[in-house]
C-alpha atoms as a PDB file:
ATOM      1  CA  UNK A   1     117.263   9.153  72.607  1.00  0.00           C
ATOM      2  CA  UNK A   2     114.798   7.134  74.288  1.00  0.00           C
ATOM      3  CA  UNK A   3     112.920  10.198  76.071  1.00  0.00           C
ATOM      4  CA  UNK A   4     112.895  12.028  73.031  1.00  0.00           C
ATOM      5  CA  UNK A   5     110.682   8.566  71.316  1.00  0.00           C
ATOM      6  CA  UNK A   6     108.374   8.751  73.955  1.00  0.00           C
ATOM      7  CA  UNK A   7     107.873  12.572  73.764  1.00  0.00           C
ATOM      8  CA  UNK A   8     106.891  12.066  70.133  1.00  0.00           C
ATOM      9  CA  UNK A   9     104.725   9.258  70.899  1.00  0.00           C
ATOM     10  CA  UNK A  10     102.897  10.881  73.586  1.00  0.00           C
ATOM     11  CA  UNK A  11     102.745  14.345  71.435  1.00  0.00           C
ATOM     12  CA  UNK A  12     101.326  11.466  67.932  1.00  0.00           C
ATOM     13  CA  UNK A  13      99.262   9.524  70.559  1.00  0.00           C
ATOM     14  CA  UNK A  14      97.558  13.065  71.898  1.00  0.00           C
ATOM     15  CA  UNK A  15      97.035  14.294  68.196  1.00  0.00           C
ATOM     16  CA  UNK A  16      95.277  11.370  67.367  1.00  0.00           C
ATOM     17  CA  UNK A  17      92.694  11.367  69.776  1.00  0.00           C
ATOM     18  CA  UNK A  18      91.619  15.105  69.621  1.00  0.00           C
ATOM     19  CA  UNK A  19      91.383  14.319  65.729  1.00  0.00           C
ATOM     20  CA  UNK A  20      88.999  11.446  66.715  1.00  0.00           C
ATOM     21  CA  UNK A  21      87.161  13.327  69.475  1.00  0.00           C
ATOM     22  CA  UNK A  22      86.554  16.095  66.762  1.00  0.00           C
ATOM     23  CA  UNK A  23      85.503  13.553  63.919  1.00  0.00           C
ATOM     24  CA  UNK A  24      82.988  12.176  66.839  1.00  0.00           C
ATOM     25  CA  UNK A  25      81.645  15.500  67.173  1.00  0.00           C
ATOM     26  CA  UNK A  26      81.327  16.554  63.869  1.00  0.00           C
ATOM     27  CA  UNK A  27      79.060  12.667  62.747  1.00  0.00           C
ATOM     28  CA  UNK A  28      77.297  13.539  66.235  1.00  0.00           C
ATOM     29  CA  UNK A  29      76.107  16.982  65.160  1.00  0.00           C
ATOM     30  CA  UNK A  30      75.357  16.153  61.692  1.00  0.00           C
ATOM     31  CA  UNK A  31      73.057  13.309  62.649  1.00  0.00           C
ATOM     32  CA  UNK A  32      71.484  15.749  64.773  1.00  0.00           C
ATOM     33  CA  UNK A  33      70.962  17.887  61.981  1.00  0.00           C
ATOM     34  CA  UNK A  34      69.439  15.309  60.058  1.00  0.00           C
ATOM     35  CA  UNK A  35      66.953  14.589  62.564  1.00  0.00           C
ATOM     36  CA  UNK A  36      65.851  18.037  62.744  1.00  0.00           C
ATOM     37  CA  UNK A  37      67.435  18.845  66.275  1.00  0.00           C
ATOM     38  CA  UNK A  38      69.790  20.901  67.354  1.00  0.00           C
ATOM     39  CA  UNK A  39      73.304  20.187  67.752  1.00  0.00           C
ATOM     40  CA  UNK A  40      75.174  19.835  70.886  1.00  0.00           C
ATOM     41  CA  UNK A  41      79.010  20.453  69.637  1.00  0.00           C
ATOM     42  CA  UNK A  42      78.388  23.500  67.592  1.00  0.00           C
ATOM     43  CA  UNK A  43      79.696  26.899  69.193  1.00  0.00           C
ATOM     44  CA  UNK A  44      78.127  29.073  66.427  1.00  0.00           C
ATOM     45  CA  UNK A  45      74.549  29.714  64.883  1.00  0.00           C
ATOM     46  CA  UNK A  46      73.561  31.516  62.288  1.00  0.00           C
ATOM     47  CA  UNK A  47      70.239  31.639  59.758  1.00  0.00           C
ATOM     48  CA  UNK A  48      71.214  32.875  56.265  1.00  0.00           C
ATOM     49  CA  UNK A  49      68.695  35.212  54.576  1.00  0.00           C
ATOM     50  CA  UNK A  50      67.989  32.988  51.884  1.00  0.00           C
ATOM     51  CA  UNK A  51      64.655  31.451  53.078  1.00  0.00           C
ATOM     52  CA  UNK A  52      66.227  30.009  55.939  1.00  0.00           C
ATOM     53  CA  UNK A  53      69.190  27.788  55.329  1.00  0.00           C
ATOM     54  CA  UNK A  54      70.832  27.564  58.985  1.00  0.00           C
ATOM     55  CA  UNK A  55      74.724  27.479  59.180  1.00  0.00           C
ATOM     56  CA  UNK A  56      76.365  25.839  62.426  1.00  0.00           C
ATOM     57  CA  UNK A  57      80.056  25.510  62.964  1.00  0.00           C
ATOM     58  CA  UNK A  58      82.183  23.564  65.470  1.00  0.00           C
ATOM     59  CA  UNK A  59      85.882  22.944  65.603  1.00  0.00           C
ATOM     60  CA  UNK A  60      87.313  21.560  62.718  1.00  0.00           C
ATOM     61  CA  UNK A  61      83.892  21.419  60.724  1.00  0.00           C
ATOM     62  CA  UNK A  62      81.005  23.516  59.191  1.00  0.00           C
ATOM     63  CA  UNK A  63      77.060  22.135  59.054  1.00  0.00           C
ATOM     64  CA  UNK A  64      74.940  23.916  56.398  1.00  0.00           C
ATOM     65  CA  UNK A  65      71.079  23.237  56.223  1.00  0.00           C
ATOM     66  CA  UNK A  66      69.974  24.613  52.874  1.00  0.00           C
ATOM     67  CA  UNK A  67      66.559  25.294  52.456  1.00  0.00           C
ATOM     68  CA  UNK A  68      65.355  26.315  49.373  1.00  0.00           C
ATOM     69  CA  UNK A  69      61.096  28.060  50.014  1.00  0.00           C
ATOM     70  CA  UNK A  70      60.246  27.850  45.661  1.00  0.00           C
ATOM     71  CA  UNK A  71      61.297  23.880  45.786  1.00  0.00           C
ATOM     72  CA  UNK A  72      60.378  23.124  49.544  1.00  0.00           C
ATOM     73  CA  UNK A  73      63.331  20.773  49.621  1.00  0.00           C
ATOM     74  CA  UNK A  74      66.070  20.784  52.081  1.00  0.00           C
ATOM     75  CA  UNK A  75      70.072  19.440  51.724  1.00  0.00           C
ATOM     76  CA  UNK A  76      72.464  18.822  54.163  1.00  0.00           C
ATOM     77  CA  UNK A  77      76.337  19.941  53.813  1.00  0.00           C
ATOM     78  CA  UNK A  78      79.421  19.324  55.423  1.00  0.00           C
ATOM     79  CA  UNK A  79      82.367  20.571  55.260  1.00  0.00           C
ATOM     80  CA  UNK A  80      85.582  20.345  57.234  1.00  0.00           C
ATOM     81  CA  UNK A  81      87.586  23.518  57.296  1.00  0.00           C
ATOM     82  CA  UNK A  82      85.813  24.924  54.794  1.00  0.00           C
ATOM     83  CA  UNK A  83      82.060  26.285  53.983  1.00  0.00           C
ATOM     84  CA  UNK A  84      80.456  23.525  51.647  1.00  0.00           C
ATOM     85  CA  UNK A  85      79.131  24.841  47.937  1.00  0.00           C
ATOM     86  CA  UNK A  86      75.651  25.555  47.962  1.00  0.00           C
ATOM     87  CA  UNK A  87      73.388  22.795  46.155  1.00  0.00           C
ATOM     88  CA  UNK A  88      70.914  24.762  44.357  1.00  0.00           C
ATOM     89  CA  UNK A  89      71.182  27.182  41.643  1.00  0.00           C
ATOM     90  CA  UNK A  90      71.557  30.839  41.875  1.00  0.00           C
ATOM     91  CA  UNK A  91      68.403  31.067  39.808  1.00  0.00           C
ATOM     92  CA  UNK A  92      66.077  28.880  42.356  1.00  0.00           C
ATOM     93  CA  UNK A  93      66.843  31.460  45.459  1.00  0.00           C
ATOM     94  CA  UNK A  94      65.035  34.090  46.966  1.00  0.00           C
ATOM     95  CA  UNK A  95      67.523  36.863  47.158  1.00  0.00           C
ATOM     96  CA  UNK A  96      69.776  37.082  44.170  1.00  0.00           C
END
């Protein structure tokens, strides 16, 4: 009874600090991204054909740089396990 305790402890103990590692990541990159730089943690890039909104996803999380070219105005999204909604309005976007 008491290896099977400190199995379970070892397995919560383990769980915990890759969910804290990847929370860490994910505020790392996104302050990157909000200082215009690149991020470190991200394994993917990609630059949506919208004027340039730039997508980045890492483990656990997904960065999205909207930029709208009519407004000039940039918003930062993030989303974990999911793609975040898209701040601006259909009607304010390049491609429809």
């Amino acid at each position: 009874m008491l290896i099977i305790k400190k199995k379970v402890l070892i397995i919560l103990s383990v769980f915990i600090c890759l969910i804290f590692l990847l929370s860490i990541f994910g505020i790392i990159d996104y302050q990157m991204v909000k200082n215009y730089k690149e991020p470190i943690f991200c394994y993917y890039k990609t630059v949506i054909r919208d004027g340039g909104s730039k997508v980045y996803k890492g483990v656990g999380y997904t960065i999205i740089n909207y930029y709208n070219p009519i407004l000039n105005e940039h918003k930062l999204r993030i989303g974990i396990l999911y793609d975040p909604k898209d701040p601006f309005s259909p009607k304010s976007r390049l491609l429809k």
